[in-house]
N, C-alpha and C. Protein backbone atom coordinates (compact mmCIF):
# COMPACT_ATOMS: atom_id res chain seq x y z
N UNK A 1 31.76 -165.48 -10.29
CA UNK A 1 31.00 -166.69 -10.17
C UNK A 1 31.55 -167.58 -9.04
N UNK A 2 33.02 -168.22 -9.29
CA UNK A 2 33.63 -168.35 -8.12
C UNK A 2 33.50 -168.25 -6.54
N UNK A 3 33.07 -166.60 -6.12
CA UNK A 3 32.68 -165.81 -5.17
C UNK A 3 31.53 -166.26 -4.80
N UNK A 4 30.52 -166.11 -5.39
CA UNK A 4 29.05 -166.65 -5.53
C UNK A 4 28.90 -168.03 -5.21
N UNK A 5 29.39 -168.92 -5.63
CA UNK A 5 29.42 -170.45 -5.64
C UNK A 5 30.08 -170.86 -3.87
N UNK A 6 31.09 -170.24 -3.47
CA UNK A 6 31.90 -170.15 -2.40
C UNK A 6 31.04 -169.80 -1.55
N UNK A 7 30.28 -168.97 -1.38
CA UNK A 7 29.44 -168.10 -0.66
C UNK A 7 28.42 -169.57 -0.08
N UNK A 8 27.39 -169.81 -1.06
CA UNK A 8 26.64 -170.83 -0.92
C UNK A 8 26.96 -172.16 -0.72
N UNK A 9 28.35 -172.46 -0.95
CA UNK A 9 28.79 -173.67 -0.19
C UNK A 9 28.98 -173.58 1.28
N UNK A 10 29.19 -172.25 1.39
CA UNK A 10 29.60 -171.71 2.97
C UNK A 10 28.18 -172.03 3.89
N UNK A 11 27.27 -171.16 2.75
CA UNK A 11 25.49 -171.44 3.49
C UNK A 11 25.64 -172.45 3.87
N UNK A 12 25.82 -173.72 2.81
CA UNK A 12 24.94 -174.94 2.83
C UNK A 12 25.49 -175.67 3.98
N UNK A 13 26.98 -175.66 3.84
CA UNK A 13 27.70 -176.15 5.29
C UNK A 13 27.43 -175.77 6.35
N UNK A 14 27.09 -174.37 6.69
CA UNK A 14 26.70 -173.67 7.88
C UNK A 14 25.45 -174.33 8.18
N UNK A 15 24.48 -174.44 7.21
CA UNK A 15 22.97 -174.80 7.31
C UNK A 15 23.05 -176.39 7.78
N UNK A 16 23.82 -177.55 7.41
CA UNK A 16 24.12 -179.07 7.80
C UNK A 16 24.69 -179.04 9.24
N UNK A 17 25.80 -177.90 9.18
CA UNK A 17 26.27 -178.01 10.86
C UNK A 17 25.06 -177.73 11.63
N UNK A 18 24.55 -176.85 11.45
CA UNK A 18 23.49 -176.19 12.60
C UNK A 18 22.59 -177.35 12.66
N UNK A 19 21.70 -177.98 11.34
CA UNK A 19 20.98 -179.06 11.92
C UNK A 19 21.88 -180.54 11.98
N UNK A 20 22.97 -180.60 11.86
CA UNK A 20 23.78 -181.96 12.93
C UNK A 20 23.89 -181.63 14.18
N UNK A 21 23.91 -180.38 14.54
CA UNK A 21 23.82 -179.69 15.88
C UNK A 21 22.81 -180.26 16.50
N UNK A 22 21.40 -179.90 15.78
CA UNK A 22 20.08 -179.91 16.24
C UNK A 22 19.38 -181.16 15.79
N UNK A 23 19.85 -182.14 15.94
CA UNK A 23 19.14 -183.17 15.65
C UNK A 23 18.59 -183.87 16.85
N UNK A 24 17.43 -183.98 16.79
CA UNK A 24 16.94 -184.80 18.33
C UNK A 24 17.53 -186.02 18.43
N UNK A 25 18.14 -186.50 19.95
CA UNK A 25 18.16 -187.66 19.72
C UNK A 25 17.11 -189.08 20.55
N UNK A 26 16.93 -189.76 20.19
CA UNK A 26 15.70 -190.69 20.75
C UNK A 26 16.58 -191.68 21.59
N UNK A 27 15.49 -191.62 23.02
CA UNK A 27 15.54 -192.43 24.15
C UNK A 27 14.44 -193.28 24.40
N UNK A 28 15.03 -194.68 24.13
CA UNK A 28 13.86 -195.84 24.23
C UNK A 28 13.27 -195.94 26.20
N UNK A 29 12.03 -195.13 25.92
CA UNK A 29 11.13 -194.92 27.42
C UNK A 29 10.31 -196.57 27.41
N UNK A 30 10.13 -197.65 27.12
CA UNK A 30 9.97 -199.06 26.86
C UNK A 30 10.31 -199.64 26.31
N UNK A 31 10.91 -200.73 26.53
CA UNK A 31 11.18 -201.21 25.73
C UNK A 31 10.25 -202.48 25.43
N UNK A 32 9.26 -202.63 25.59
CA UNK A 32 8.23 -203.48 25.10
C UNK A 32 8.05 -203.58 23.68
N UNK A 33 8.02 -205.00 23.07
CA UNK A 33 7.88 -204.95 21.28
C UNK A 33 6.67 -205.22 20.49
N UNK A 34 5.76 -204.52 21.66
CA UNK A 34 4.53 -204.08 21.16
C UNK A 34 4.03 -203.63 20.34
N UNK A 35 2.86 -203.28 19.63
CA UNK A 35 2.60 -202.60 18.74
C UNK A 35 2.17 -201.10 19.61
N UNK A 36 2.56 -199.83 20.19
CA UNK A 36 2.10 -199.29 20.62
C UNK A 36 1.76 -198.30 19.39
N UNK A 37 -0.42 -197.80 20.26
CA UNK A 37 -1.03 -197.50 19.24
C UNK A 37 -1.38 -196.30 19.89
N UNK A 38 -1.16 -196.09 21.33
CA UNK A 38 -1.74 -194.45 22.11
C UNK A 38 -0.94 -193.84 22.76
N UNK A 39 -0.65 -192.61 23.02
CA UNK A 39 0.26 -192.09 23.80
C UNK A 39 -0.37 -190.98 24.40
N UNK A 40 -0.91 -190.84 25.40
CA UNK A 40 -2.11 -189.64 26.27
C UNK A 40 -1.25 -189.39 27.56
N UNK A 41 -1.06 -187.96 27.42
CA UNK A 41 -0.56 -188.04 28.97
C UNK A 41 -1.08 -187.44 29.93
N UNK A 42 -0.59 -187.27 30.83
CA UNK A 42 -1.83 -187.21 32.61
C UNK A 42 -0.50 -187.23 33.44
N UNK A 43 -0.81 -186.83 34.68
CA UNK A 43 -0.26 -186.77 35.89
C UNK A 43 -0.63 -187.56 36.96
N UNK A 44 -0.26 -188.97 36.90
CA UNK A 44 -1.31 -190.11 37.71
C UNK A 44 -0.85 -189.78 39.11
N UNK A 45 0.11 -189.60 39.68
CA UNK A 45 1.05 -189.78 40.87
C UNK A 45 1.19 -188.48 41.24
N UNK A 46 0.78 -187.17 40.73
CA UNK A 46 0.85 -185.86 41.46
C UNK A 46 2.25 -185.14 41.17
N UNK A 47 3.62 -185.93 40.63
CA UNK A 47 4.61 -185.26 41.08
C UNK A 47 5.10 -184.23 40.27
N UNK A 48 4.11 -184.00 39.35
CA UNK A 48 4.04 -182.85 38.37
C UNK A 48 4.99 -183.12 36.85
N UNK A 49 5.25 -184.44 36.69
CA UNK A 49 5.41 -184.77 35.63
C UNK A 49 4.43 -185.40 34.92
N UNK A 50 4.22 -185.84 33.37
CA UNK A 50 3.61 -186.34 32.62
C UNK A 50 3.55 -187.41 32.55
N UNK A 51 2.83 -188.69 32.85
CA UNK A 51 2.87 -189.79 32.59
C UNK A 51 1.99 -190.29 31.40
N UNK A 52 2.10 -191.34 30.37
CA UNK A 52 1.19 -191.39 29.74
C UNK A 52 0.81 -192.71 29.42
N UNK A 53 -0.64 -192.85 29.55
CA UNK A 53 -1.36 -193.73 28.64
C UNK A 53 -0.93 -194.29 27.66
N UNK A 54 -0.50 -196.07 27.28
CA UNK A 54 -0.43 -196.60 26.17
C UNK A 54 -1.30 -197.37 25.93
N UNK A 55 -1.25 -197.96 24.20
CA UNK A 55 -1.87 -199.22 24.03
C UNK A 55 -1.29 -199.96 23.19
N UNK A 56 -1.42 -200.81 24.01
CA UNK A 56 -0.32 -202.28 23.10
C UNK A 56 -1.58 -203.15 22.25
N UNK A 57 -1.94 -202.93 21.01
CA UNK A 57 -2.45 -203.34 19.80
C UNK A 57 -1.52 -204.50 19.61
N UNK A 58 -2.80 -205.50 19.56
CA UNK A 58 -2.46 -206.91 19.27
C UNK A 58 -1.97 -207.93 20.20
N UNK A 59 -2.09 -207.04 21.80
CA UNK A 59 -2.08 -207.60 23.02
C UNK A 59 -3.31 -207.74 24.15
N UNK A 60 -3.88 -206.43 23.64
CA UNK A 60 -5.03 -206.96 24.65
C UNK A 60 -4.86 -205.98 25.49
N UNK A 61 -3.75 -205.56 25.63
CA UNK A 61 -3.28 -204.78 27.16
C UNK A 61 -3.30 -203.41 27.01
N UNK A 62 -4.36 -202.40 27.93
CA UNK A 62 -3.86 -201.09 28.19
C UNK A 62 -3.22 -200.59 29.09
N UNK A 63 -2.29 -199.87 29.55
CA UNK A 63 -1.29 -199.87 30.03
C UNK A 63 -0.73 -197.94 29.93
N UNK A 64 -0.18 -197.86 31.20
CA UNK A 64 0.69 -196.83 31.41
C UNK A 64 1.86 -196.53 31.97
N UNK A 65 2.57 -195.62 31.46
CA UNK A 65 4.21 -195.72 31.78
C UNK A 65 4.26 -194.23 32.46
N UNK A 66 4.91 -194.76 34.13
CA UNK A 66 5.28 -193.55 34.85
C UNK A 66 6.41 -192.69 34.56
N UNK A 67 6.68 -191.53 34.56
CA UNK A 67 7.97 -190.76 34.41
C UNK A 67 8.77 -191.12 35.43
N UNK A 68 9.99 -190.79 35.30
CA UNK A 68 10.74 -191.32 37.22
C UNK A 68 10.69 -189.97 37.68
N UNK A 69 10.45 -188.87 37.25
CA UNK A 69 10.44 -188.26 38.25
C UNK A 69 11.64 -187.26 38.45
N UNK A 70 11.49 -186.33 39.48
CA UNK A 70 12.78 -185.67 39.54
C UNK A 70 13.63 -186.08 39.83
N UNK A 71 13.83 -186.95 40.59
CA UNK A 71 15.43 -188.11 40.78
C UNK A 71 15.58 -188.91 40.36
N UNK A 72 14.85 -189.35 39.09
CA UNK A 72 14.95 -190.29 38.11
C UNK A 72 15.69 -189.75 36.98
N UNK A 73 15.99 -190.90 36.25
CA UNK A 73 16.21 -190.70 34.90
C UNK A 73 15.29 -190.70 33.59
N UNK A 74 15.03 -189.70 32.70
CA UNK A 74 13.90 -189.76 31.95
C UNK A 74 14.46 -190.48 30.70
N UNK A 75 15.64 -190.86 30.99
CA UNK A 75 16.29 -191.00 29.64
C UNK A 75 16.14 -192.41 29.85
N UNK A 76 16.13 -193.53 30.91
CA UNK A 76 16.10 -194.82 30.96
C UNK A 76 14.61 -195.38 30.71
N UNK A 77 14.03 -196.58 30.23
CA UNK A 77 12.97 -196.83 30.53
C UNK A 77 12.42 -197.01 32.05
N UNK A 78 10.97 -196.52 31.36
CA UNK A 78 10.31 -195.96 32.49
C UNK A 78 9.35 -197.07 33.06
N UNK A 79 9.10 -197.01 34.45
CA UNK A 79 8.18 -198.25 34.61
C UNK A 79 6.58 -198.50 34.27
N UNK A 80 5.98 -199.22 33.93
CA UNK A 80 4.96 -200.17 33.55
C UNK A 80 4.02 -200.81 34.49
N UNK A 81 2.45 -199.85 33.98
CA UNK A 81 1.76 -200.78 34.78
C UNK A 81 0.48 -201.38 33.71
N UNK A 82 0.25 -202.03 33.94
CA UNK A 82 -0.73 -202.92 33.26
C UNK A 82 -2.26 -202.69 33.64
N UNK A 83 -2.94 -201.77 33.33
CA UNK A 83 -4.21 -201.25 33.71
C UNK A 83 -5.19 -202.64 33.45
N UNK A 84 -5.21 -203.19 32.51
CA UNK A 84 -6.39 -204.17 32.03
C UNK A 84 -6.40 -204.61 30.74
N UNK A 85 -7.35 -205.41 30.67
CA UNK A 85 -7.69 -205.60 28.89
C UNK A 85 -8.59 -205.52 28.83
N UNK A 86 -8.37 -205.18 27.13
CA UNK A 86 -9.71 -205.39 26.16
C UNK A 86 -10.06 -205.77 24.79
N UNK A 87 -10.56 -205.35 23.85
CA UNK A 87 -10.86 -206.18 22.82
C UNK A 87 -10.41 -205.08 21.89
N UNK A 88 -9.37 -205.79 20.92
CA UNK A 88 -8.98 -205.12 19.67
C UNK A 88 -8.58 -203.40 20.35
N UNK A 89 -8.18 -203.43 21.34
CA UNK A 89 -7.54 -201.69 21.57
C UNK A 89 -6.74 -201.21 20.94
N UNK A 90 -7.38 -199.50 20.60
CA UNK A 90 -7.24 -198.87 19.85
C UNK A 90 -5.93 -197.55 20.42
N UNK A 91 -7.26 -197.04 21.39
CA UNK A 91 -6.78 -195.33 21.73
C UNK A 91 -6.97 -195.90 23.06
N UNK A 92 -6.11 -195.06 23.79
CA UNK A 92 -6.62 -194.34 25.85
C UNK A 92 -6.13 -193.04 25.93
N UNK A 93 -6.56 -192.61 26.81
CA UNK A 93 -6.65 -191.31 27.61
C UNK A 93 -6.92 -191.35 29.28
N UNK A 94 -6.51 -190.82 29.81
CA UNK A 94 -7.03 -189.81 31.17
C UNK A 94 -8.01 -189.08 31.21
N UNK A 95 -8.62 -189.47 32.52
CA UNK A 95 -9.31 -187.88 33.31
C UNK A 95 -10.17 -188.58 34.23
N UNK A 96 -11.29 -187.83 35.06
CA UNK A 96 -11.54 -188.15 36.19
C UNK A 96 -12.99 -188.06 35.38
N UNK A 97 -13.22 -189.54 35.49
CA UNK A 97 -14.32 -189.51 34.97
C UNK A 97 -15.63 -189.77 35.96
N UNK A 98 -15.09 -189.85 36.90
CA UNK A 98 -15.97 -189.95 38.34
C UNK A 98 -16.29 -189.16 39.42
N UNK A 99 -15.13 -188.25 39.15
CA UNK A 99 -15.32 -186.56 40.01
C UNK A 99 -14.79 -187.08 41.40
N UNK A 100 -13.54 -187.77 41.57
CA UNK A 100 -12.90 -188.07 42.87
C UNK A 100 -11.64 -187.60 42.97
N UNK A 101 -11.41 -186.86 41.97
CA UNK A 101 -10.54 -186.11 42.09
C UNK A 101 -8.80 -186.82 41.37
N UNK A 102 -9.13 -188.08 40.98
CA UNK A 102 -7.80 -189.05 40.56
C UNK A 102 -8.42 -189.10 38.44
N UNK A 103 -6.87 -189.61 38.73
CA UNK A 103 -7.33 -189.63 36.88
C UNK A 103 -7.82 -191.18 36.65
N UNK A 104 -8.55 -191.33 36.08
CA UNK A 104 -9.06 -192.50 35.46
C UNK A 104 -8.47 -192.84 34.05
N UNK A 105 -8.17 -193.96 33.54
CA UNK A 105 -8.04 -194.65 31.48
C UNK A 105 -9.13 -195.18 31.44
N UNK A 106 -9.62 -194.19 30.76
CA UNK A 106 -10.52 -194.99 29.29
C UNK A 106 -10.08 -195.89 28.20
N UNK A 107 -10.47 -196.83 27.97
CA UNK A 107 -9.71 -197.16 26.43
C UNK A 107 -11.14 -197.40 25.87
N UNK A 108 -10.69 -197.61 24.23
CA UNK A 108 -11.65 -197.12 23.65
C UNK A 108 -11.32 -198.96 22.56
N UNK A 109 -12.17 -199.94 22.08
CA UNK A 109 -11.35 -200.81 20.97
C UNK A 109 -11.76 -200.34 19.30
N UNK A 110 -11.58 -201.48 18.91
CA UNK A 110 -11.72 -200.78 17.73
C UNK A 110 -12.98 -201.86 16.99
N UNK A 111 -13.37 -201.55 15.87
CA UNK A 111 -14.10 -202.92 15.49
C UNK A 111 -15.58 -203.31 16.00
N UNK A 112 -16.19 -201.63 16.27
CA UNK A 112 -17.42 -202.14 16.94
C UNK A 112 -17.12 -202.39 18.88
N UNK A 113 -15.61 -202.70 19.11
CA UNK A 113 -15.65 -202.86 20.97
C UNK A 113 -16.38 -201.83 21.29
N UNK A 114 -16.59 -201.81 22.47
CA UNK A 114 -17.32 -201.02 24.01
C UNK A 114 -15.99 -200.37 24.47
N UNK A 115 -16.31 -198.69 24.66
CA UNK A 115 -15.24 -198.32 25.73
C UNK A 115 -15.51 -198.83 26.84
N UNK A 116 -14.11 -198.77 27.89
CA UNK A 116 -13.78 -199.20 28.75
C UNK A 116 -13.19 -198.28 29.88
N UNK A 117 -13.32 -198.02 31.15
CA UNK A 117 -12.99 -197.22 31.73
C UNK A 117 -12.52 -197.90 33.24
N UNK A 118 -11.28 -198.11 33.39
CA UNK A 118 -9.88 -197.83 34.27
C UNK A 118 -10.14 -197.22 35.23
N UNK A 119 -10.60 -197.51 36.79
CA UNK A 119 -10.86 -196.57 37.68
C UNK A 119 -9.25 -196.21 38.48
N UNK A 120 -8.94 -195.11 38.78
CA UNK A 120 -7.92 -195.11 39.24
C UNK A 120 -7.89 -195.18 40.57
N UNK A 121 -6.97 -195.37 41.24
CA UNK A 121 -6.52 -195.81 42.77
C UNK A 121 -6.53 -194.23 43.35
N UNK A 122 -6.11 -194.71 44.66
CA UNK A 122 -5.04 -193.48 45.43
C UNK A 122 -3.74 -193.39 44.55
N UNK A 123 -3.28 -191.99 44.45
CA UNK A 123 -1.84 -192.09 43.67
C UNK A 123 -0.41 -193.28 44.61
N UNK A 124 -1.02 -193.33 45.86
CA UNK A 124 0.28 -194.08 46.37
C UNK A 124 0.08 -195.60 45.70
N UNK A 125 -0.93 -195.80 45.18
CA UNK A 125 -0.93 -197.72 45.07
C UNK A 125 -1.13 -197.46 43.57
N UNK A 126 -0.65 -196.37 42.80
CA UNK A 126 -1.04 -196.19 41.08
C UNK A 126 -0.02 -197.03 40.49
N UNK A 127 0.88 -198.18 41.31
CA UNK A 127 1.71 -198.59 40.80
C UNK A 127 1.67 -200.13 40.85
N UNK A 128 0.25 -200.52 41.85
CA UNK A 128 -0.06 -202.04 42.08
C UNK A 128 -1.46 -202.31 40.45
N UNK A 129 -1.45 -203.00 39.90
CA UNK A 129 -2.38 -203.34 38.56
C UNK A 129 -3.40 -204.04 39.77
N UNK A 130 -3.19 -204.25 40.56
CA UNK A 130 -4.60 -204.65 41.18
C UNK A 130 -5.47 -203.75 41.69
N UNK A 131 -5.05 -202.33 42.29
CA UNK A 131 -5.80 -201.50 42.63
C UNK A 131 -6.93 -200.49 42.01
């Protein structure tokens, strides 16, 4: 019994190391104390990373956060652009909803709102909220 009991303490320890091993650990990519309610990602800037679509619920603001990139750090927060507002936002997403070849945000509100659609720039000015 002894043997047996020994055995499975051995498992269970082996089994806790391996996932203390494997535990993800989390890197705050904003630190905004938003309510964020979307996370869609897209490639706004070409450089073959993921950028994605947020929405800050209970602000008004849809908004997307660039990756830095290959000489960036993915682990620091990432920068912020402020696409627009709208009413009670819910969800956004990407895509080219105009056939120009750039990604466009949709946002969508909640409560009866009207989607809304984000025309996107040239990727070089995807970083001015006025363009």
């Amino acid at each position: 019994m002894n043997k047996t009991r020994n055995i499975v303490m051995t498992m269970l320890g082996l089994a806790t190391s391996l996932y203390a091993a494997e535990t993800w650990t989390m890197h705050k990519i904003d630190n905004a104390m938003w309510n964020h309610n979307s996370l869609s990602p897209g490639d706004l800037n070409g450089d073959g990373y993921a950028d994605y679509a947020v929405v800050h619920e209970g602000t008004e603001k849809y908004t997307f956060i660039l990756h830095p990139g290959k000489d960036g750090d993915p682990k620091a927060p990432w920068k912020k652009v402020i696409v627009g507002v709208g009413v009670n936002p819910e969800y956004s997403d990407f895509g080219d909803f105009d056939g120009d070849g750039r990604l466009d945000l949709v946002g969508v509100g909640g409560h009866g709102a009207a989607a809304q659609i984000f025309w996107g720039p040239e990727p070089s000015r995807i970083t001015d909220p006025k363009a």
